[in-house]
ModelCIF file with pLDDT and N, C-alpha, C, O atoms, coordinates in Angstrom:
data_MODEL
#
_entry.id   MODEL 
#
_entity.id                         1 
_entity.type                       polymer 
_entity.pdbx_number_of_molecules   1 
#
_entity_poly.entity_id                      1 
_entity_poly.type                           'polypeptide(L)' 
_entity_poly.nstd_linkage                   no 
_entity_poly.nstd_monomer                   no 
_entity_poly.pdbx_seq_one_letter_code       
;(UNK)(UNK)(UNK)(UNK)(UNK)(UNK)(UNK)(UNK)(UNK)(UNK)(UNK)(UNK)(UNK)(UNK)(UNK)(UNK)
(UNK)(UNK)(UNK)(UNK)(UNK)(UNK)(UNK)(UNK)(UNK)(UNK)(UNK)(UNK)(UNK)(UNK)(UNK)(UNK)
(UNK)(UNK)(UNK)(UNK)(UNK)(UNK)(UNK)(UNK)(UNK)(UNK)(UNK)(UNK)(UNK)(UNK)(UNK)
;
_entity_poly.pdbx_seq_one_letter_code_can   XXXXXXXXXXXXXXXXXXXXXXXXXXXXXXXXXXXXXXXXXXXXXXX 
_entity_poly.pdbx_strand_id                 A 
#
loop_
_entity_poly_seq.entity_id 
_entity_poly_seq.num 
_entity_poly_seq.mon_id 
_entity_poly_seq.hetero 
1 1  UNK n 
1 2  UNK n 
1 3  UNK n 
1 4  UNK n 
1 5  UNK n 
1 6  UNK n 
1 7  UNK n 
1 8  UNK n 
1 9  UNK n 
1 10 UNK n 
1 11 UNK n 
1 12 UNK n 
1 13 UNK n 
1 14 UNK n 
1 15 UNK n 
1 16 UNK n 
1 17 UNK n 
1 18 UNK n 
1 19 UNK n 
1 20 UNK n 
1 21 UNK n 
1 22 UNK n 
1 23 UNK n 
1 24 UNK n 
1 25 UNK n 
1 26 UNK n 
1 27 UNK n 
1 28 UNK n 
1 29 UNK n 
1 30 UNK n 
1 31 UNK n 
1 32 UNK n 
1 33 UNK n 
1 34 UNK n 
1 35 UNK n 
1 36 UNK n 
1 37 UNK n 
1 38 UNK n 
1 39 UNK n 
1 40 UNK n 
1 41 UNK n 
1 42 UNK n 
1 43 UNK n 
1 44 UNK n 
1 45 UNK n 
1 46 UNK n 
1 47 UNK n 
#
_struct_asym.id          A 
_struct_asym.entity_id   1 
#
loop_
_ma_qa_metric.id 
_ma_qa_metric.mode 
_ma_qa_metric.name 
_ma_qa_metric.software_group_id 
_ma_qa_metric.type 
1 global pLDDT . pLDDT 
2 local  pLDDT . pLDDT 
#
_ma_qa_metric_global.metric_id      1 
_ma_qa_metric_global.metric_value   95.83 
_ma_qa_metric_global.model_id       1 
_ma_qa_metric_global.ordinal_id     1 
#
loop_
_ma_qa_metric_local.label_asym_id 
_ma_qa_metric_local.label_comp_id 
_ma_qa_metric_local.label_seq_id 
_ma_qa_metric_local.metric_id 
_ma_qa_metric_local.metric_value 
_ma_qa_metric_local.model_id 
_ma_qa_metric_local.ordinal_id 
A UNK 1  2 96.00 1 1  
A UNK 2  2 97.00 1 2  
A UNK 3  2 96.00 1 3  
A UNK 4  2 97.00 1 4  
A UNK 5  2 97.00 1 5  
A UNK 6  2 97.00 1 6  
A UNK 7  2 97.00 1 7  
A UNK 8  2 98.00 1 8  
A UNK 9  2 98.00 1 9  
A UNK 10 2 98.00 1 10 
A UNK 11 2 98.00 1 11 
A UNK 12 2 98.00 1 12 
A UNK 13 2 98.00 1 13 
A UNK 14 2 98.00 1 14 
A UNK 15 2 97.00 1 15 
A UNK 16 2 97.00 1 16 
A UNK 17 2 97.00 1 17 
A UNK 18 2 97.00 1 18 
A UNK 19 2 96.00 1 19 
A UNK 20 2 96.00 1 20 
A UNK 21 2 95.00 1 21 
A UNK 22 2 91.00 1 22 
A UNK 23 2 83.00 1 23 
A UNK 24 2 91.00 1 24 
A UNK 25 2 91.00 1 25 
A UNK 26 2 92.00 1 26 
A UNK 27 2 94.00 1 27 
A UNK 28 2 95.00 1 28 
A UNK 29 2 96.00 1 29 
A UNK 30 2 96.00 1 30 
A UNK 31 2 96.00 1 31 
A UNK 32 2 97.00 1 32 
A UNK 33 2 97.00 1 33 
A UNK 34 2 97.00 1 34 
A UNK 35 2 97.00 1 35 
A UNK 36 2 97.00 1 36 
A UNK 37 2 98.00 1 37 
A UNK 38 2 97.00 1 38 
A UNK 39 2 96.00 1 39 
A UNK 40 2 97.00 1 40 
A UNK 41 2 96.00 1 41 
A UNK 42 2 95.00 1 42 
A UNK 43 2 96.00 1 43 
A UNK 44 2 96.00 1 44 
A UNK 45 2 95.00 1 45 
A UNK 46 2 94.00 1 46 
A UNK 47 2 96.00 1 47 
#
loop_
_atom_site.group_PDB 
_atom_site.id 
_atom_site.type_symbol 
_atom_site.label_atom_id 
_atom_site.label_alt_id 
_atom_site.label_comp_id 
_atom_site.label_asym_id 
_atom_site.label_entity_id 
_atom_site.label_seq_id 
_atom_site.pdbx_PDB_ins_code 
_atom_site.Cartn_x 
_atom_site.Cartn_y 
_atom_site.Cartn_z 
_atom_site.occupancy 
_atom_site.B_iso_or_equiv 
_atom_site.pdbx_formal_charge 
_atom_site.auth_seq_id 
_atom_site.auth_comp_id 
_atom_site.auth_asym_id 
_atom_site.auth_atom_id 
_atom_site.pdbx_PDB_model_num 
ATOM 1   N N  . UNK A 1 1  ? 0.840  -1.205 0.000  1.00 96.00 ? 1  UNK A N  1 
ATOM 2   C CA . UNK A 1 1  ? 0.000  0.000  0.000  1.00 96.00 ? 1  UNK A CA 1 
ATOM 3   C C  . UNK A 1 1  ? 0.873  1.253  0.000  1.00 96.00 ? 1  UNK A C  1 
ATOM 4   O O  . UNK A 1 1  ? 0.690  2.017  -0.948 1.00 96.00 ? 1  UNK A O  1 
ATOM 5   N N  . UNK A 1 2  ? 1.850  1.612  0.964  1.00 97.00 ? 2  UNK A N  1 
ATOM 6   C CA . UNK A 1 2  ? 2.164  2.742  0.924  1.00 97.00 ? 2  UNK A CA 1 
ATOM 7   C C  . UNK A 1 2  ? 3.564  2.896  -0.318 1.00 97.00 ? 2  UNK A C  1 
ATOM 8   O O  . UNK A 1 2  ? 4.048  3.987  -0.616 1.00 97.00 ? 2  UNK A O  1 
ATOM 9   N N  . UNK A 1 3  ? 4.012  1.615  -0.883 1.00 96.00 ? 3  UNK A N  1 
ATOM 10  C CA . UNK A 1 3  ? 4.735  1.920  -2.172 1.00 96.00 ? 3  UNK A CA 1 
ATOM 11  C C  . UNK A 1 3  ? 3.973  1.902  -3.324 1.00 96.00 ? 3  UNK A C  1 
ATOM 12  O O  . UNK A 1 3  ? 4.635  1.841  -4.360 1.00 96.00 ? 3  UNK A O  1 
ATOM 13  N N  . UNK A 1 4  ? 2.648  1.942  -3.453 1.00 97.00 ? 4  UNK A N  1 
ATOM 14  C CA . UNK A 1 4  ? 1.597  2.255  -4.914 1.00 97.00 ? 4  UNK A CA 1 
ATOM 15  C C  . UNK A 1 4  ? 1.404  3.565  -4.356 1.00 97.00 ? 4  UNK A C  1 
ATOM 16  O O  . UNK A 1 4  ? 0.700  4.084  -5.222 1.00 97.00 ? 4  UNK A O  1 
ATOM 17  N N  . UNK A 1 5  ? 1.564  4.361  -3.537 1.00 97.00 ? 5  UNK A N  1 
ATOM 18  C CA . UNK A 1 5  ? 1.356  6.346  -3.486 1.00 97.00 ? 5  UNK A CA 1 
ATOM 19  C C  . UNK A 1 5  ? 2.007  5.992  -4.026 1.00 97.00 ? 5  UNK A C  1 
ATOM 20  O O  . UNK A 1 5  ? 2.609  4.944  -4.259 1.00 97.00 ? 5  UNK A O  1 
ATOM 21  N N  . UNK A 1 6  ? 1.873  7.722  -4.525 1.00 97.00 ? 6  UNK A N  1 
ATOM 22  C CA . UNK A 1 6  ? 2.486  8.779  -5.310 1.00 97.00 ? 6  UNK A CA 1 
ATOM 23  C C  . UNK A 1 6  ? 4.091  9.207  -4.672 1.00 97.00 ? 6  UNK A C  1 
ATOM 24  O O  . UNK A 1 6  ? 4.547  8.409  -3.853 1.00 97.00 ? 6  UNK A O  1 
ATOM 25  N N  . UNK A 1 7  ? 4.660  10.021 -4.904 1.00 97.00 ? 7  UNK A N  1 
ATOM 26  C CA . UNK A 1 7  ? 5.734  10.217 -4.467 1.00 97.00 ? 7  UNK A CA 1 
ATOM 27  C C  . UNK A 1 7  ? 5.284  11.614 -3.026 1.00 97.00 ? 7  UNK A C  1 
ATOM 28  O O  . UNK A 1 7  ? 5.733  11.926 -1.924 1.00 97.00 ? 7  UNK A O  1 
ATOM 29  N N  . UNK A 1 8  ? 4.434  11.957 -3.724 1.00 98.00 ? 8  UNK A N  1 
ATOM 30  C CA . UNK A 1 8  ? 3.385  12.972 -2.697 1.00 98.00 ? 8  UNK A CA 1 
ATOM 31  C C  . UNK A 1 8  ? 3.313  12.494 -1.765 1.00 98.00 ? 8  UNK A C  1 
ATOM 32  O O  . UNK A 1 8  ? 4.016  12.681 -0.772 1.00 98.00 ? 8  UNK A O  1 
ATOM 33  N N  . UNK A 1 9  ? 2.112  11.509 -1.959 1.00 98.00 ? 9  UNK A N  1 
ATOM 34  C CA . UNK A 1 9  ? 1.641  10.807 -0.466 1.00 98.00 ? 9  UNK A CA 1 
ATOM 35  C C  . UNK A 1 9  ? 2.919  10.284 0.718  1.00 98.00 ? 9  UNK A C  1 
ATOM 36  O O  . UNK A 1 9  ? 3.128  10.511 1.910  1.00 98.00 ? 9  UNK A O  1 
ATOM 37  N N  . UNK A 1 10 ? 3.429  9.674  -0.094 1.00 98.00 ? 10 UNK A N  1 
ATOM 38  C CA . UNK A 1 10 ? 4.597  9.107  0.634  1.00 98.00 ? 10 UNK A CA 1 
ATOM 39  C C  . UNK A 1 10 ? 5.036  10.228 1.735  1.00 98.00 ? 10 UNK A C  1 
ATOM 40  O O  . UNK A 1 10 ? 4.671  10.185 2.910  1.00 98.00 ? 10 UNK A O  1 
ATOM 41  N N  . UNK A 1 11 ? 5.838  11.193 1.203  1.00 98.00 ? 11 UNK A N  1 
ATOM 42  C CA . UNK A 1 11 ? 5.925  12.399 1.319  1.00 98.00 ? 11 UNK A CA 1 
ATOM 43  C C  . UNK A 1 11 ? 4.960  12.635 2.805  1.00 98.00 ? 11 UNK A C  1 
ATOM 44  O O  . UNK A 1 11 ? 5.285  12.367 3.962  1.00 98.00 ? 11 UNK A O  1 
ATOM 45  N N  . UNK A 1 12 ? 3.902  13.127 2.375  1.00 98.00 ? 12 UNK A N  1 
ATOM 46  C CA . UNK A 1 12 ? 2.970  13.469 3.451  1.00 98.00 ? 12 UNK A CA 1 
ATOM 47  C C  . UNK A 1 12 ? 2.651  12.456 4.353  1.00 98.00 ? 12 UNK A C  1 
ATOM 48  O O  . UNK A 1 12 ? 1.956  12.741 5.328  1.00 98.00 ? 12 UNK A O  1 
ATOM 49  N N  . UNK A 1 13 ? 3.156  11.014 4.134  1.00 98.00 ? 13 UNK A N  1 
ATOM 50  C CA . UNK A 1 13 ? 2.926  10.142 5.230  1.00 98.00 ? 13 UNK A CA 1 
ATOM 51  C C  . UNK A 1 13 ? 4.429  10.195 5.917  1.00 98.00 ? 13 UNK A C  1 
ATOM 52  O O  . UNK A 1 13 ? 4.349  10.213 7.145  1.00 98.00 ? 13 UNK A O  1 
ATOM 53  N N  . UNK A 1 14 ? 5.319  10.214 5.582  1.00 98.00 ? 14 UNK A N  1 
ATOM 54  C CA . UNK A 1 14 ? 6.181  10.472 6.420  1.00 98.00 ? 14 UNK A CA 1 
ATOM 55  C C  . UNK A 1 14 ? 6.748  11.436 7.337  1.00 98.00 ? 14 UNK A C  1 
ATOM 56  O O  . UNK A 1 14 ? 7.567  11.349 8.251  1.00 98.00 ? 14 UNK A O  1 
ATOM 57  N N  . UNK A 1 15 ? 5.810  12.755 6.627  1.00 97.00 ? 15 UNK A N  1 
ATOM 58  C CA . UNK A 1 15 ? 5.871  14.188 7.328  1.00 97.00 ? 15 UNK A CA 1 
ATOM 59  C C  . UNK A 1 15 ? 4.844  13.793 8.737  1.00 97.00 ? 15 UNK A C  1 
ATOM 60  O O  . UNK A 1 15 ? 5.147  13.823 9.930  1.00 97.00 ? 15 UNK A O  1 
ATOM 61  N N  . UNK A 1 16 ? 3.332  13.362 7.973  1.00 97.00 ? 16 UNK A N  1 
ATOM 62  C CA . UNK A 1 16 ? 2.485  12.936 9.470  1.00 97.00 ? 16 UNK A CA 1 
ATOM 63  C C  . UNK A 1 16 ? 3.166  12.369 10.721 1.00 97.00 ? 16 UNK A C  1 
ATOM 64  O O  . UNK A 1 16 ? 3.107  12.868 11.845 1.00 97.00 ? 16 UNK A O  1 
ATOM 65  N N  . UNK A 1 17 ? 3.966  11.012 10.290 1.00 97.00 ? 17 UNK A N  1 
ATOM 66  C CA . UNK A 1 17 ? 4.691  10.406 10.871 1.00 97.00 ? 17 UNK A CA 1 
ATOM 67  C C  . UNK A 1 17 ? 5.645  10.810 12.091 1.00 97.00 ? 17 UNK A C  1 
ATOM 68  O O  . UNK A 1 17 ? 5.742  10.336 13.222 1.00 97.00 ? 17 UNK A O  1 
ATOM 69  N N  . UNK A 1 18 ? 6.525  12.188 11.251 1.00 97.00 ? 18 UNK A N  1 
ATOM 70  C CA . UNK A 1 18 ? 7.558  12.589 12.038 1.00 97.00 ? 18 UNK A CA 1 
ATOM 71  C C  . UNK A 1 18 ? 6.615  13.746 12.739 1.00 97.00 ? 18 UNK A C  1 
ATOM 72  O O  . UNK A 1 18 ? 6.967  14.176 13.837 1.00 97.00 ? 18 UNK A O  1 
ATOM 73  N N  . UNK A 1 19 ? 5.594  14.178 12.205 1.00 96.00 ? 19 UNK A N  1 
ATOM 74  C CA . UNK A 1 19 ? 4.998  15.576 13.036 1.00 96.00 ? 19 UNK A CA 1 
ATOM 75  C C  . UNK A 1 19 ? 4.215  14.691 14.646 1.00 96.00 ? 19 UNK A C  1 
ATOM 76  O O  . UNK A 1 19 ? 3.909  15.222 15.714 1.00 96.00 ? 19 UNK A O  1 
ATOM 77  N N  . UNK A 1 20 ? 4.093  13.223 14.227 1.00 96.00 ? 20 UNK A N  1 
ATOM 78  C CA . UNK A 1 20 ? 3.151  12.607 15.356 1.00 96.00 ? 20 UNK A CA 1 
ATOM 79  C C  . UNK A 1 20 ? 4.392  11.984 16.158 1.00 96.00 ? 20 UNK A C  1 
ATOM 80  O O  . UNK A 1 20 ? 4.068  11.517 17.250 1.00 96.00 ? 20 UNK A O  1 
ATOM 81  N N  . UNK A 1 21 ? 5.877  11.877 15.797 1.00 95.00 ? 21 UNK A N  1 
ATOM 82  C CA . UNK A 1 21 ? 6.753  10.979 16.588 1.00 95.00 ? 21 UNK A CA 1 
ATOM 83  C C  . UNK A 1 21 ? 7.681  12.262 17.297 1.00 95.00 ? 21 UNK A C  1 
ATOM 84  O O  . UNK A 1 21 ? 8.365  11.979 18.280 1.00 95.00 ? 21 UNK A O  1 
ATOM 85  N N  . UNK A 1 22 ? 7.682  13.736 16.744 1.00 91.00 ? 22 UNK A N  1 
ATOM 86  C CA . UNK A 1 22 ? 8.437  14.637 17.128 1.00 91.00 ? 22 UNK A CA 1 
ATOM 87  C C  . UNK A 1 22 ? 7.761  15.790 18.114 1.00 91.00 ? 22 UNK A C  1 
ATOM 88  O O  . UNK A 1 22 ? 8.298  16.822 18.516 1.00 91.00 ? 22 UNK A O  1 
ATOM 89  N N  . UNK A 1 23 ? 6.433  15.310 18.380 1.00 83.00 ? 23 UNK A N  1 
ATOM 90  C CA . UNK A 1 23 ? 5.857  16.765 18.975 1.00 83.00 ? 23 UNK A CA 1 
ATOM 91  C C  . UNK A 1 23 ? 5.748  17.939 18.334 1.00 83.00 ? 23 UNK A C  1 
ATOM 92  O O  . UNK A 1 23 ? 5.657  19.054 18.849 1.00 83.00 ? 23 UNK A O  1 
ATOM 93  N N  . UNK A 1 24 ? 5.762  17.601 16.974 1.00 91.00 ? 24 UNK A N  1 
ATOM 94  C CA . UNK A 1 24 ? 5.434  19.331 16.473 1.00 91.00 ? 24 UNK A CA 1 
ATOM 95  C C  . UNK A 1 24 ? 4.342  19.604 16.677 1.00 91.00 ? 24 UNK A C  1 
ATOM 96  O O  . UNK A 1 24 ? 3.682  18.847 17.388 1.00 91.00 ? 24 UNK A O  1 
ATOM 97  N N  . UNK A 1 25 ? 3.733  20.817 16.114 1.00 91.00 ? 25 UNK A N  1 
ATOM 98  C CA . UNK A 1 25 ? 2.221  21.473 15.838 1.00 91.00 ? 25 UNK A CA 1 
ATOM 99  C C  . UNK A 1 25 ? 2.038  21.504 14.806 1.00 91.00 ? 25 UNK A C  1 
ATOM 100 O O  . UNK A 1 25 ? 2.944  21.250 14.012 1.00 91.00 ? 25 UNK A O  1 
ATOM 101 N N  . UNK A 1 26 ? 0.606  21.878 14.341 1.00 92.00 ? 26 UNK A N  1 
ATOM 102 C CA . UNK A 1 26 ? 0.292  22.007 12.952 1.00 92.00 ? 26 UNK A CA 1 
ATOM 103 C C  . UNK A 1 26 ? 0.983  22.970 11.948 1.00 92.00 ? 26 UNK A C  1 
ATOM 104 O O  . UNK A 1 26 ? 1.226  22.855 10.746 1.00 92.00 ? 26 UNK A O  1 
ATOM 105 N N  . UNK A 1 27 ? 1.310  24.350 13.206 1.00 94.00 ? 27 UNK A N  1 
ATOM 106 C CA . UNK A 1 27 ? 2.420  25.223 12.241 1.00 94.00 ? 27 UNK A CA 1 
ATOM 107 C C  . UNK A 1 27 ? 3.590  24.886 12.229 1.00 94.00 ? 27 UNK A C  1 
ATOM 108 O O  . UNK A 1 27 ? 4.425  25.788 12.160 1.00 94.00 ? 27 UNK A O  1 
ATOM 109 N N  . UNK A 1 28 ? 3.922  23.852 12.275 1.00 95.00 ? 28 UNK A N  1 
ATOM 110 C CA . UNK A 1 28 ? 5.241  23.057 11.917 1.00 95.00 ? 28 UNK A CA 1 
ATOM 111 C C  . UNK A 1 28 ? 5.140  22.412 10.255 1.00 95.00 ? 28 UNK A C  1 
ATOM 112 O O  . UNK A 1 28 ? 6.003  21.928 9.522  1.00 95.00 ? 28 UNK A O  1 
ATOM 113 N N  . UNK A 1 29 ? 3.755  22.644 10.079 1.00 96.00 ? 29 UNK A N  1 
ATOM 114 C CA . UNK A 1 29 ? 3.767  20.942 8.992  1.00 96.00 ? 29 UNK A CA 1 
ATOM 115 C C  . UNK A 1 29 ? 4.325  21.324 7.462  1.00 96.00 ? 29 UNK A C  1 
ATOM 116 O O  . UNK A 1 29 ? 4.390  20.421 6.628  1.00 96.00 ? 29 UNK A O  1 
ATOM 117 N N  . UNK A 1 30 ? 4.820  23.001 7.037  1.00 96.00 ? 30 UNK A N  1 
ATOM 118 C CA . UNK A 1 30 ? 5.560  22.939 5.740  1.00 96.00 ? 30 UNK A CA 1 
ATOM 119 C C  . UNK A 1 30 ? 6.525  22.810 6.142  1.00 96.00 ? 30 UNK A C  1 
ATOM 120 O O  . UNK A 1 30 ? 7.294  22.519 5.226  1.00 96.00 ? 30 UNK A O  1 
ATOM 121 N N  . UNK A 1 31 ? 7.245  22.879 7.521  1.00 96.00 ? 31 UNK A N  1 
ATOM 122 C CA . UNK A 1 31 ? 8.511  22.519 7.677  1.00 96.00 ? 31 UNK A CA 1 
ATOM 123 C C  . UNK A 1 31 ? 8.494  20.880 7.587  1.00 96.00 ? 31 UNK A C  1 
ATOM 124 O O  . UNK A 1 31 ? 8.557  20.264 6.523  1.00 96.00 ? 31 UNK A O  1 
ATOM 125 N N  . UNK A 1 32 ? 8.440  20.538 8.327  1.00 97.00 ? 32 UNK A N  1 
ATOM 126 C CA . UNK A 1 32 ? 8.534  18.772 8.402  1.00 97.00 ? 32 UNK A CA 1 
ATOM 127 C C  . UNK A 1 32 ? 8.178  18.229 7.310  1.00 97.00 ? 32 UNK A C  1 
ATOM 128 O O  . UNK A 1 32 ? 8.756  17.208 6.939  1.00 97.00 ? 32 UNK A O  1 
ATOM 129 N N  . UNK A 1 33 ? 6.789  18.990 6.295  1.00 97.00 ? 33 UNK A N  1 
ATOM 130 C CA . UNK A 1 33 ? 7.003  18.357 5.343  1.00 97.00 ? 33 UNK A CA 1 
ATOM 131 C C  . UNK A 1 33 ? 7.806  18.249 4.206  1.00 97.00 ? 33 UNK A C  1 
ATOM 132 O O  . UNK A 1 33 ? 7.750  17.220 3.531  1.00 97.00 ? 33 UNK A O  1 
ATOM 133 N N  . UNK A 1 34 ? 8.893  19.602 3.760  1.00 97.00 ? 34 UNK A N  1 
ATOM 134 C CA . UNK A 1 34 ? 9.565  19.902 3.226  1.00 97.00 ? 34 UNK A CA 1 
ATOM 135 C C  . UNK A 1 34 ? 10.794 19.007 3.861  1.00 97.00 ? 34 UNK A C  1 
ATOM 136 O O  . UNK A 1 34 ? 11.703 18.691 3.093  1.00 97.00 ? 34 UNK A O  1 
ATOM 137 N N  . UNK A 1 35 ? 10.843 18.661 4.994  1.00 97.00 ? 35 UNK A N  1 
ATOM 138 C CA . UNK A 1 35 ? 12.267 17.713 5.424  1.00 97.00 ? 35 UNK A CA 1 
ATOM 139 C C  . UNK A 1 35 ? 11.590 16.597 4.480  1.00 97.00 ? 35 UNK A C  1 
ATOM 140 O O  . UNK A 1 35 ? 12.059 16.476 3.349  1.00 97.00 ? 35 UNK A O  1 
ATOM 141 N N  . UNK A 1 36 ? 10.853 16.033 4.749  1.00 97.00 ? 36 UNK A N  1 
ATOM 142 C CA . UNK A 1 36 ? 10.081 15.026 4.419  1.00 97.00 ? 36 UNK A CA 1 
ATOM 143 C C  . UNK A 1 36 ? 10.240 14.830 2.702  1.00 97.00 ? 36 UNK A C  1 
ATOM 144 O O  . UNK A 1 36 ? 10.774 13.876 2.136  1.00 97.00 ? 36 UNK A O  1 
ATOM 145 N N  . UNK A 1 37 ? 9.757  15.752 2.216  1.00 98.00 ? 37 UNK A N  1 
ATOM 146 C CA . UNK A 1 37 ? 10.134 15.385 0.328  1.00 98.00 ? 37 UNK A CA 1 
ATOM 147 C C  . UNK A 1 37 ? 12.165 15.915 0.820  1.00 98.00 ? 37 UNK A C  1 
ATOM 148 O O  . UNK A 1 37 ? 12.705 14.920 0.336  1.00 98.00 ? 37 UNK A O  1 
ATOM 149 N N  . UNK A 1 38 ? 12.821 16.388 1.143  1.00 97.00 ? 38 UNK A N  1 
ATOM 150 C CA . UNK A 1 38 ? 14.031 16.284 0.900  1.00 97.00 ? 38 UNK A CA 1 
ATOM 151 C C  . UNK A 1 38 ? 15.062 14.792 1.109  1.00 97.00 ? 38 UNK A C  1 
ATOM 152 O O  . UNK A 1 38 ? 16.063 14.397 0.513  1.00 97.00 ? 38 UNK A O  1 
ATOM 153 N N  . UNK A 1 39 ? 14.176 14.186 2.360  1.00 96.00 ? 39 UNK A N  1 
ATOM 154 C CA . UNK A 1 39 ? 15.005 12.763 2.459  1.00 96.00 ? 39 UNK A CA 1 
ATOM 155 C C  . UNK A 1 39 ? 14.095 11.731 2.033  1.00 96.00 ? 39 UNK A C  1 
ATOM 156 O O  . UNK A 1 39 ? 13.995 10.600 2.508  1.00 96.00 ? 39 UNK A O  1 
ATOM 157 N N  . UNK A 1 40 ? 13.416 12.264 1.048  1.00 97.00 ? 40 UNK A N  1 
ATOM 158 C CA . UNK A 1 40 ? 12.028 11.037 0.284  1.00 97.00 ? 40 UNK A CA 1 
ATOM 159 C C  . UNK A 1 40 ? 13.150 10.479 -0.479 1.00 97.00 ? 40 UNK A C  1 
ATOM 160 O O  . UNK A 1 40 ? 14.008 11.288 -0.833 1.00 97.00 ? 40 UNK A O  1 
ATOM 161 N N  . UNK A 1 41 ? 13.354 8.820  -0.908 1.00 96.00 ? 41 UNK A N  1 
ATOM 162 C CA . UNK A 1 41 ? 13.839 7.710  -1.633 1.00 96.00 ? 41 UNK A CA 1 
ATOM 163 C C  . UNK A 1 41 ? 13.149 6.783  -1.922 1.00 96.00 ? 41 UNK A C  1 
ATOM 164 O O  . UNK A 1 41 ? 11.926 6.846  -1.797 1.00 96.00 ? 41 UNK A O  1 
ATOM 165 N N  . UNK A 1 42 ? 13.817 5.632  -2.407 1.00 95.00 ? 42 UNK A N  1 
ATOM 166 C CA . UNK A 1 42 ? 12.878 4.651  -2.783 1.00 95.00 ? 42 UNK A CA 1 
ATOM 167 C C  . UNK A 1 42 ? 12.401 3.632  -1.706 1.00 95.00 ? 42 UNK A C  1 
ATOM 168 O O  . UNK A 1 42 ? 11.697 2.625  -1.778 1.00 95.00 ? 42 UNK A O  1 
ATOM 169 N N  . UNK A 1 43 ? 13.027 4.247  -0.706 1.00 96.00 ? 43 UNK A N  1 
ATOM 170 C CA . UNK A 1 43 ? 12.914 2.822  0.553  1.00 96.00 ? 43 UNK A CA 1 
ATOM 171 C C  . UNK A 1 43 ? 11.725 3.460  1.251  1.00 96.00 ? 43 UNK A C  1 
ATOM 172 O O  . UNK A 1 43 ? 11.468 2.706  2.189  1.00 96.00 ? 43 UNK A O  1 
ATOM 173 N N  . UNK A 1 44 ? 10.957 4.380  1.254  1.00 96.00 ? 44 UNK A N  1 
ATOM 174 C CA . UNK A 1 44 ? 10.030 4.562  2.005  1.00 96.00 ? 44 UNK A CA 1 
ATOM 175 C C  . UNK A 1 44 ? 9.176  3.835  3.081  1.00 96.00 ? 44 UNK A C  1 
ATOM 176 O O  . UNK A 1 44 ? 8.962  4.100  4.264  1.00 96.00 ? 44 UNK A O  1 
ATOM 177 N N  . UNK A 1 45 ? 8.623  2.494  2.002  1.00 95.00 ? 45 UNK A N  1 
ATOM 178 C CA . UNK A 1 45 ? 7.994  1.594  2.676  1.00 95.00 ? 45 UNK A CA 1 
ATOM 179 C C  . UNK A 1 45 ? 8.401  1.205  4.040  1.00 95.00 ? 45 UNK A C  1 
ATOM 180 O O  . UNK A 1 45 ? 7.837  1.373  5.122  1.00 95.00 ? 45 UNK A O  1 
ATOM 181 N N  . UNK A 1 46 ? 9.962  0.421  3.595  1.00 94.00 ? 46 UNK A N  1 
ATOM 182 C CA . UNK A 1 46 ? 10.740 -0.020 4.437  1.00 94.00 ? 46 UNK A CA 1 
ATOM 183 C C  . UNK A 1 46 ? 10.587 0.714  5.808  1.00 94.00 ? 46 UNK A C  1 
ATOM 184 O O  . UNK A 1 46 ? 10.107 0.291  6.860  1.00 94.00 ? 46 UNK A O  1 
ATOM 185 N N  . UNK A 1 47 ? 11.209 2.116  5.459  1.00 96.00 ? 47 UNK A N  1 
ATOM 186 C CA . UNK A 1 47 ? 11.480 3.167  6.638  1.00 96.00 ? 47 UNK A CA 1 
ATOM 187 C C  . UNK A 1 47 ? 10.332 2.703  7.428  1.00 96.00 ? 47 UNK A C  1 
ATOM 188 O O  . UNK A 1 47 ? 10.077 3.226  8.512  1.00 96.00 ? 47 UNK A O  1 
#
């Protein structure tokens, strides 16, 4: 499932991820998500 997303989704599931494992806030989420597409690869799933 999460290697048929888009390169997007991925993206935004791993930003959710780190915004729900790091304590951010919602005005955190173009930051984290911008970390998020910068260390996006093909191993996503894995991660």
């Amino acid at each position: 499932v999460i290697s048929d997303l888009s390169d997007d989704a991925q993206v935004d599931l791993v930003a959710l991820m780190w915004l729900g494992r790091d304590g951010y806030t919602a005005s955190d989420w173009a930051d984290v998500r911008q970390q998020a597409a910068d260390a996006h690869n093909e191993r996503t799933a894995a991660y």
